[in-house]
PDB file of N, CA and C in Angstrom:
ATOM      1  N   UNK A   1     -12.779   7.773 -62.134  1.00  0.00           N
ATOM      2  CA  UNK A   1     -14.092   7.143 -62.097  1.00  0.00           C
ATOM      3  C   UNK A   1     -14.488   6.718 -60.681  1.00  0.00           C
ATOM      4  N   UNK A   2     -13.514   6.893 -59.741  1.00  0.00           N
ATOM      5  CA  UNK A   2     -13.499   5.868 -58.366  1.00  0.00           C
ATOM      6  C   UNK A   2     -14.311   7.279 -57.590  1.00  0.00           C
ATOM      7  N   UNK A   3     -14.472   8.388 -57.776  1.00  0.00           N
ATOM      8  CA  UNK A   3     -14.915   9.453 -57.386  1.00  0.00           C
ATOM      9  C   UNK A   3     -16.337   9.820 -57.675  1.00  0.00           C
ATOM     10  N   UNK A   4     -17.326   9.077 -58.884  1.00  0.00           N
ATOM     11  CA  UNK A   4     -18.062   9.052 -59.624  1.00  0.00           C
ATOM     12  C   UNK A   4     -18.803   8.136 -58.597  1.00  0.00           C
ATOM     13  N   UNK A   5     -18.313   6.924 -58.859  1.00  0.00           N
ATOM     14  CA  UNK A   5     -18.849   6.196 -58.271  1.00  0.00           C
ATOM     15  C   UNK A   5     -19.313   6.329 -56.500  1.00  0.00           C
ATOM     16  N   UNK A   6     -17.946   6.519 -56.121  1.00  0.00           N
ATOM     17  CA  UNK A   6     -18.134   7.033 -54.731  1.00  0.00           C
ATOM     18  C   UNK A   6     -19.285   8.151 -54.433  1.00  0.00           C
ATOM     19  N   UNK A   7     -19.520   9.012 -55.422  1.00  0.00           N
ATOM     20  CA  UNK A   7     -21.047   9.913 -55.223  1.00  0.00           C
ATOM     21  C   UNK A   7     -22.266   9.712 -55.728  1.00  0.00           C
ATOM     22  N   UNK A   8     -21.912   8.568 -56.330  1.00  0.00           N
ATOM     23  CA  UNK A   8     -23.255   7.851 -56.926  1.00  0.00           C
ATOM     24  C   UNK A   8     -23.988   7.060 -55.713  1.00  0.00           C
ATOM     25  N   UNK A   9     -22.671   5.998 -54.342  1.00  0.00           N
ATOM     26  CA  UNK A   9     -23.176   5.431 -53.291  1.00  0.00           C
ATOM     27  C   UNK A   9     -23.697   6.797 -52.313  1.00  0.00           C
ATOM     28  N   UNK A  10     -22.933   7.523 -51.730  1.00  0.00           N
ATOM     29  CA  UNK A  10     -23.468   8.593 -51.446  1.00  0.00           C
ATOM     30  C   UNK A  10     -25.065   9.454 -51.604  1.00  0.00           C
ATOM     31  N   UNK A  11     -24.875   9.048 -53.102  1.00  0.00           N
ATOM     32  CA  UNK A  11     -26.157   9.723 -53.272  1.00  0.00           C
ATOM     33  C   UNK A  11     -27.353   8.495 -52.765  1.00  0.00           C
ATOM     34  N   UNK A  12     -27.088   7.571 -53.162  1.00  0.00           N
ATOM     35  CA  UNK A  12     -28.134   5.984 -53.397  1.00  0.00           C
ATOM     36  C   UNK A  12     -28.269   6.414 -51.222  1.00  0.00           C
ATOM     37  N   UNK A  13     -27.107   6.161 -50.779  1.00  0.00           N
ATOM     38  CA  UNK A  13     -26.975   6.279 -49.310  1.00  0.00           C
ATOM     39  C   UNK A  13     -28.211   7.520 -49.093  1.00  0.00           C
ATOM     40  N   UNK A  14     -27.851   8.491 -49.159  1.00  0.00           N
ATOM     41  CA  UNK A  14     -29.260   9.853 -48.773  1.00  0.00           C
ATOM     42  C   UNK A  14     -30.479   9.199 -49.311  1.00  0.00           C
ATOM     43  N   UNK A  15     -30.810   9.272 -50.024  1.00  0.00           N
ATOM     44  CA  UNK A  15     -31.866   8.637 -51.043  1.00  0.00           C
ATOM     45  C   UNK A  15     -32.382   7.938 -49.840  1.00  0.00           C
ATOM     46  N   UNK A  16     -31.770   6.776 -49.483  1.00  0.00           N
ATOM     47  CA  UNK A  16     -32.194   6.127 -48.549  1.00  0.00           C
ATOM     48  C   UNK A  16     -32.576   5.951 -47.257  1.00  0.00           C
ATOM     49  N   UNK A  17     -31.483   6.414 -47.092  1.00  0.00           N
ATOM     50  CA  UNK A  17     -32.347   7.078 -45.234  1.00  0.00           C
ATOM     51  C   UNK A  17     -33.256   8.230 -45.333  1.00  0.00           C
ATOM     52  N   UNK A  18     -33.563   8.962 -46.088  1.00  0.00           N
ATOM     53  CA  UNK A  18     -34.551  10.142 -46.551  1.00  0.00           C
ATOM     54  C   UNK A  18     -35.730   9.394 -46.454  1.00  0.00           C
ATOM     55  N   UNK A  19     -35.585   8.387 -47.449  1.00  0.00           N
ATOM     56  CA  UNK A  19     -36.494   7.799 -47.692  1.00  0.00           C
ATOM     57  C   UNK A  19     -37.601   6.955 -46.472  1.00  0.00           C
ATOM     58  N   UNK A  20     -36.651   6.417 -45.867  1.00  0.00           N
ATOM     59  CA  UNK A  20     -36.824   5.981 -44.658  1.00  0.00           C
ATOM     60  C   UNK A  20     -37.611   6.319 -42.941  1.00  0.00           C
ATOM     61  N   UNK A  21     -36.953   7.967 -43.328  1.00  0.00           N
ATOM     62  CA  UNK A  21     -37.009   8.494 -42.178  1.00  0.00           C
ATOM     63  C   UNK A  21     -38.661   9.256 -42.445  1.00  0.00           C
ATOM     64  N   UNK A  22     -38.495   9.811 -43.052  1.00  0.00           N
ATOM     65  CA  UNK A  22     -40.228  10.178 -43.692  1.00  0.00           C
ATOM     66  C   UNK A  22     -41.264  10.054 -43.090  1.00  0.00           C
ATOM     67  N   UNK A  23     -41.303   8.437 -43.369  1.00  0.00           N
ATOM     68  CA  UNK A  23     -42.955   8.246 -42.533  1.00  0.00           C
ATOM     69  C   UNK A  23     -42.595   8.139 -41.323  1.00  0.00           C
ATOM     70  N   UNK A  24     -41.611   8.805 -40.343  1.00  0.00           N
ATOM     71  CA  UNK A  24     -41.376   8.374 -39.073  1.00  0.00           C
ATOM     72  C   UNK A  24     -41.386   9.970 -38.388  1.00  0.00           C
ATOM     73  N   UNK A  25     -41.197  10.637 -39.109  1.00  0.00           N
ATOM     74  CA  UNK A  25     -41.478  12.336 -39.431  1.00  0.00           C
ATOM     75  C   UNK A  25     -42.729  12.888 -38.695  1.00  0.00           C
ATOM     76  N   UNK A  26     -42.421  13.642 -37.562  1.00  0.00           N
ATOM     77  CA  UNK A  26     -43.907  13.932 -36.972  1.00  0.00           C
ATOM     78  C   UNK A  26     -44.269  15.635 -37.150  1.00  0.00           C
ATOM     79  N   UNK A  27     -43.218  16.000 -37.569  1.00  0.00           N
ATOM     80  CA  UNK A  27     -43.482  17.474 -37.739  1.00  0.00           C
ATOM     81  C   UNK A  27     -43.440  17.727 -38.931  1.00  0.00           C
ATOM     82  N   UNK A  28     -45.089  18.551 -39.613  1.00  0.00           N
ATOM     83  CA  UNK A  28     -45.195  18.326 -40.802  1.00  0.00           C
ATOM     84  C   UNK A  28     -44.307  19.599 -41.515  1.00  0.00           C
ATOM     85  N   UNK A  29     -43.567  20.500 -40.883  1.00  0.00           N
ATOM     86  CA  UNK A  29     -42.843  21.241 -41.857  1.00  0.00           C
ATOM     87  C   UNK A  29     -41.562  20.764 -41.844  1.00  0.00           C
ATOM     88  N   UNK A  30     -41.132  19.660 -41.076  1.00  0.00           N
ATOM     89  CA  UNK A  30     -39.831  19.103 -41.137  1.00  0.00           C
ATOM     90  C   UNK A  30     -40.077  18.079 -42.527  1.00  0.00           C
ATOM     91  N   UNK A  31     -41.309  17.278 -42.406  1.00  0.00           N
ATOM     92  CA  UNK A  31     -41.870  16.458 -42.920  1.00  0.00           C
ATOM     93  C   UNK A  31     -41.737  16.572 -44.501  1.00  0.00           C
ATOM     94  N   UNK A  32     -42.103  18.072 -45.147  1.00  0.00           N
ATOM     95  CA  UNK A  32     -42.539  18.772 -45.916  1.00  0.00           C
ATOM     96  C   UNK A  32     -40.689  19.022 -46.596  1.00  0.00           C
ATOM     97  N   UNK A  33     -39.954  19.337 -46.110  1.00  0.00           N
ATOM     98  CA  UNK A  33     -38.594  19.537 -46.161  1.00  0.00           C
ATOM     99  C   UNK A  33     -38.040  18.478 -46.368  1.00  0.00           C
ATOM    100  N   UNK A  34     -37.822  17.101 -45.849  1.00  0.00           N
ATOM    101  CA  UNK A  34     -37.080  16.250 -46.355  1.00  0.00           C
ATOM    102  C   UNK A  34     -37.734  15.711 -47.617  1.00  0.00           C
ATOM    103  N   UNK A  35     -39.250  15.657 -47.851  1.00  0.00           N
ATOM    104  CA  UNK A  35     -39.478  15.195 -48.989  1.00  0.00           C
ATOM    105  C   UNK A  35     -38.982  15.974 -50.405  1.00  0.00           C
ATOM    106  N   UNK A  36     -38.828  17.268 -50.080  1.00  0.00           N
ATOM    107  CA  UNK A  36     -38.515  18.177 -51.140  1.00  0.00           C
ATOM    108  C   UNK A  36     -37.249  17.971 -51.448  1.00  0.00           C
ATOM    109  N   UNK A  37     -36.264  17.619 -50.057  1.00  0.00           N
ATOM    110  CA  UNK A  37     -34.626  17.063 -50.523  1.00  0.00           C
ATOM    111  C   UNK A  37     -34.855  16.016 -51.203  1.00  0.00           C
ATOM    112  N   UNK A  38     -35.702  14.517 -50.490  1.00  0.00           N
ATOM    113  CA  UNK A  38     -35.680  13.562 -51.350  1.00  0.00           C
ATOM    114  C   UNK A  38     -36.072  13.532 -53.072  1.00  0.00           C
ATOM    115  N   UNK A  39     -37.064  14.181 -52.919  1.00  0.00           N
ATOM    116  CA  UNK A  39     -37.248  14.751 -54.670  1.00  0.00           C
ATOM    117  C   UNK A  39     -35.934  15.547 -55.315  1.00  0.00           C
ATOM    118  N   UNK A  40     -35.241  16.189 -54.797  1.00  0.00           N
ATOM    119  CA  UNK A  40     -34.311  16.883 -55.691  1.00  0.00           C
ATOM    120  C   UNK A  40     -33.590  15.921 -55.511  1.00  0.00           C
ATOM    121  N   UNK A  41     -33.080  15.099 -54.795  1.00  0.00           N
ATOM    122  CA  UNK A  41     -31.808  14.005 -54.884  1.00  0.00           C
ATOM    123  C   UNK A  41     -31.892  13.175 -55.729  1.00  0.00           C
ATOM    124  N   UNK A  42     -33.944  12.481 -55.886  1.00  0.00           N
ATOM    125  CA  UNK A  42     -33.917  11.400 -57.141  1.00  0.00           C
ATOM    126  C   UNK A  42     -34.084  12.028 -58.528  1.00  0.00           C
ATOM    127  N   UNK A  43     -34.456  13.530 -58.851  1.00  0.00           N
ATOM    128  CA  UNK A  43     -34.330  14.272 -59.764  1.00  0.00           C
ATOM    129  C   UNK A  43     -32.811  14.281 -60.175  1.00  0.00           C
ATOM    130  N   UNK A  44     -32.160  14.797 -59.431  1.00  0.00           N
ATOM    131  CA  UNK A  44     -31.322  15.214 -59.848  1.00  0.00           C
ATOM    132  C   UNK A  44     -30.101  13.660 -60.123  1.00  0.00           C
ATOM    133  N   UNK A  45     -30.181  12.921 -59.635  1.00  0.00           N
ATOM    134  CA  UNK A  45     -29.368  11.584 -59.858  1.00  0.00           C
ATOM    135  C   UNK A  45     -30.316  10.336 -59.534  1.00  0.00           C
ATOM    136  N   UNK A  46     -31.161  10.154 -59.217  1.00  0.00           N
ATOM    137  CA  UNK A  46     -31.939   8.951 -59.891  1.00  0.00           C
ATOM    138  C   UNK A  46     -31.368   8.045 -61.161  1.00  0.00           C
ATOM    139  N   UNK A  47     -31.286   8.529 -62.095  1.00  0.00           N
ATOM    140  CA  UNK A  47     -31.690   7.712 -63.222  1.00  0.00           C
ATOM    141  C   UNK A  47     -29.996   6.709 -63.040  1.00  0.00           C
ATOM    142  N   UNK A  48     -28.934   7.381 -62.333  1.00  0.00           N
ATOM    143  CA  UNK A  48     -27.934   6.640 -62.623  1.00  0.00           C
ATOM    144  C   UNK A  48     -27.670   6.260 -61.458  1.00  0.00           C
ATOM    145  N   UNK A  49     -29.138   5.984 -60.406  1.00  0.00           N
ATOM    146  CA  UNK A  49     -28.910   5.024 -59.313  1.00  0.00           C
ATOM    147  C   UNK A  49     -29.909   3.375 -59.489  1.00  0.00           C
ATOM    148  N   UNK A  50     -29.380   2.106 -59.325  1.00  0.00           N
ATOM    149  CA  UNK A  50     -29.486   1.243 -59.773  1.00  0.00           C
ATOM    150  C   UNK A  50     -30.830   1.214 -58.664  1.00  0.00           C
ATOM    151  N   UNK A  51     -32.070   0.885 -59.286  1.00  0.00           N
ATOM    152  CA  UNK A  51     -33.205   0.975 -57.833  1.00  0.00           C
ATOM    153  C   UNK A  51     -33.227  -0.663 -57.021  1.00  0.00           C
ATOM    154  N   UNK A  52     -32.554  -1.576 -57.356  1.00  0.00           N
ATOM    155  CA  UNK A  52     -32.555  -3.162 -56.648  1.00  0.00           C
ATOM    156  C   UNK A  52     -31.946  -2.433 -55.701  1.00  0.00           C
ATOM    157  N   UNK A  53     -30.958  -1.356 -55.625  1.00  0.00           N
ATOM    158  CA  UNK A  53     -30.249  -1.321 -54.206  1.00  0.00           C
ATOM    159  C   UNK A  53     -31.000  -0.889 -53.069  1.00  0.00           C
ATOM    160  N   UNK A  54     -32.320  -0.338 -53.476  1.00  0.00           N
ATOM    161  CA  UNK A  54     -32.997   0.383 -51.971  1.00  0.00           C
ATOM    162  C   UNK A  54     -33.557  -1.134 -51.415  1.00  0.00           C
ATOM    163  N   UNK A  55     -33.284  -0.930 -49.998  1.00  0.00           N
ATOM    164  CA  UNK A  55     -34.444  -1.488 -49.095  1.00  0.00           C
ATOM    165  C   UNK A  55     -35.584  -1.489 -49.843  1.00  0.00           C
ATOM    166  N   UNK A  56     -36.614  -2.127 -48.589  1.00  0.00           N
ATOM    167  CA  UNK A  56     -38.209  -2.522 -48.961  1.00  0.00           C
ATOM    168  C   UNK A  56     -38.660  -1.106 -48.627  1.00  0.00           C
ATOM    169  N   UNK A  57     -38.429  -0.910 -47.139  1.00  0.00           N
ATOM    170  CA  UNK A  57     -38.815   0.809 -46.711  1.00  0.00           C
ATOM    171  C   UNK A  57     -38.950   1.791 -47.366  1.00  0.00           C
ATOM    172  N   UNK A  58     -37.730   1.794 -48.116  1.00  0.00           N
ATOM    173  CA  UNK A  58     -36.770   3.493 -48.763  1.00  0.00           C
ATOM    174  C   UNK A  58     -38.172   3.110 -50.108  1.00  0.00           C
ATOM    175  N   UNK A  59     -38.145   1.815 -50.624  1.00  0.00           N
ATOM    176  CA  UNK A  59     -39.080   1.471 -51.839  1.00  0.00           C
ATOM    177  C   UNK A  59     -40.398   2.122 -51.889  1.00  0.00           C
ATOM    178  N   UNK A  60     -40.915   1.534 -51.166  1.00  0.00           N
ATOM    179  CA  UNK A  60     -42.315   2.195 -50.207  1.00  0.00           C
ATOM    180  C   UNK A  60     -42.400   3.275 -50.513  1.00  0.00           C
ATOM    181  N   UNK A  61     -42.342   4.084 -49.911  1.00  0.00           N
ATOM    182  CA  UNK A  61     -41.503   5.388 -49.488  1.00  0.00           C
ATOM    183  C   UNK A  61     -41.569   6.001 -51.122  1.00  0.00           C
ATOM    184  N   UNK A  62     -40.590   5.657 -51.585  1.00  0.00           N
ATOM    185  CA  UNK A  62     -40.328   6.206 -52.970  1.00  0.00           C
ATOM    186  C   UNK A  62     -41.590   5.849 -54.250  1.00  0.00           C
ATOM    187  N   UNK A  63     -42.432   4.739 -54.118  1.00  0.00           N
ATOM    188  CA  UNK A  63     -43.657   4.494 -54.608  1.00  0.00           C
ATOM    189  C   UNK A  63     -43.920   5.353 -54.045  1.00  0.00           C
ATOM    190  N   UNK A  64     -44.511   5.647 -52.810  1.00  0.00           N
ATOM    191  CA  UNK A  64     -45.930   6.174 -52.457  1.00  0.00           C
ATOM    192  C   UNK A  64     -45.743   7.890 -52.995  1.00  0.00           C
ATOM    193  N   UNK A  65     -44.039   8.022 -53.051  1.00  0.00           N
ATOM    194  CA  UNK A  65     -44.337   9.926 -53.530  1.00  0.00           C
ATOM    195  C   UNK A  65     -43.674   9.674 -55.039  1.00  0.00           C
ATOM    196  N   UNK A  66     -44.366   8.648 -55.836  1.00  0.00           N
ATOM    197  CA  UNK A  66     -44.236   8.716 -57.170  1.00  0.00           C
ATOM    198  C   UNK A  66     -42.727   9.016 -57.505  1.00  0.00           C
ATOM    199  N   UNK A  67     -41.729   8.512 -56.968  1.00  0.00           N
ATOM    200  CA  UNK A  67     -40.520   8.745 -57.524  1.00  0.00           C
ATOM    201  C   UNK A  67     -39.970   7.313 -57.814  1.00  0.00           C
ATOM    202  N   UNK A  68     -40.212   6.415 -57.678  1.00  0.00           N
ATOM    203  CA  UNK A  68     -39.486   4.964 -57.637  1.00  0.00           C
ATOM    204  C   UNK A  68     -39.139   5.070 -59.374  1.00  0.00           C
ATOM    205  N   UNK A  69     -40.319   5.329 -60.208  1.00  0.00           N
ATOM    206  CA  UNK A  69     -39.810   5.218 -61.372  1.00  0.00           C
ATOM    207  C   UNK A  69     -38.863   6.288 -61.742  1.00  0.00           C
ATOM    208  N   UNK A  70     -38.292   7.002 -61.597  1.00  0.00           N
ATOM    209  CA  UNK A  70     -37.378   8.031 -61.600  1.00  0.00           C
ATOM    210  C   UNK A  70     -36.030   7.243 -61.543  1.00  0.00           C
ATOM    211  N   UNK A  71     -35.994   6.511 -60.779  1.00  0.00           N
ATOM    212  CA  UNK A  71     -34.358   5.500 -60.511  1.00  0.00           C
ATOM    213  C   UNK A  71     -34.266   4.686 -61.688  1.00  0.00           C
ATOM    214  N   UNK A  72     -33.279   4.714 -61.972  1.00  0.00           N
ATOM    215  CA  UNK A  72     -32.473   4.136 -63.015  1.00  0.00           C
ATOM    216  C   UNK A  72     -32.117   2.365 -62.686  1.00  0.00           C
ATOM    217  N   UNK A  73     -31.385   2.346 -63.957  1.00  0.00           N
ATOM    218  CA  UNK A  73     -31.165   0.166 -63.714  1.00  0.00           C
ATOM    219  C   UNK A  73     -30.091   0.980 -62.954  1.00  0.00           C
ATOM    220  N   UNK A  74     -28.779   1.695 -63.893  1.00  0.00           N
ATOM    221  CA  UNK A  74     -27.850   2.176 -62.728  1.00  0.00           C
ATOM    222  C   UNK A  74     -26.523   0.827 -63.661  1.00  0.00           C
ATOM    223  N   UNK A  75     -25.603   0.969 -63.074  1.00  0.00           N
ATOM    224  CA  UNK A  75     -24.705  -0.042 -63.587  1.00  0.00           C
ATOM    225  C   UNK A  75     -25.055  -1.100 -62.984  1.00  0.00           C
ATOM    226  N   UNK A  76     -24.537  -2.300 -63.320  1.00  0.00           N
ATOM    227  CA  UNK A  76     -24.693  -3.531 -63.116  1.00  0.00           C
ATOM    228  C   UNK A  76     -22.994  -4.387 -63.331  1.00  0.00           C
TER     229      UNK A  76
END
């Protein structure tokens, strides 16, 4: 389970600096590319990432491209 978990922070970790880095993004086909990773990362494991753990930024970020509700409570 210690392996599970460990790619669950991992994942929450990308999620987040993705998230982050975005609006700081000046080239719109680079721009265009990380959002498409960030969408497959909260697609694909969202629901079993707990969303209290993002920053205010990564939050933002994840509102404004309609994914925030995608994240999960996540364990507790």
């Amino acid at each position: 389970m210690a392996a599970d978990s460990h790619q669950r922070w991992l994942d929450q970790q990308a999620i987040e600096r993705l998230a982050q880095h975005i609006p700081f993004e000046s080239d719109p086909q680079t721009k265009a590319e990380c959002i498409e990773m960030l969408r497959g990362l909260v697609l694909r494991t969202g629901r079993s990432i707990n969303r209290e753990l993002f920053g205010f930024e990564a939050e933002q970020e994840l509102r404004r491209l309609g994914l925030w509700e995608r994240l999960g409570e996540g364990e507790r």
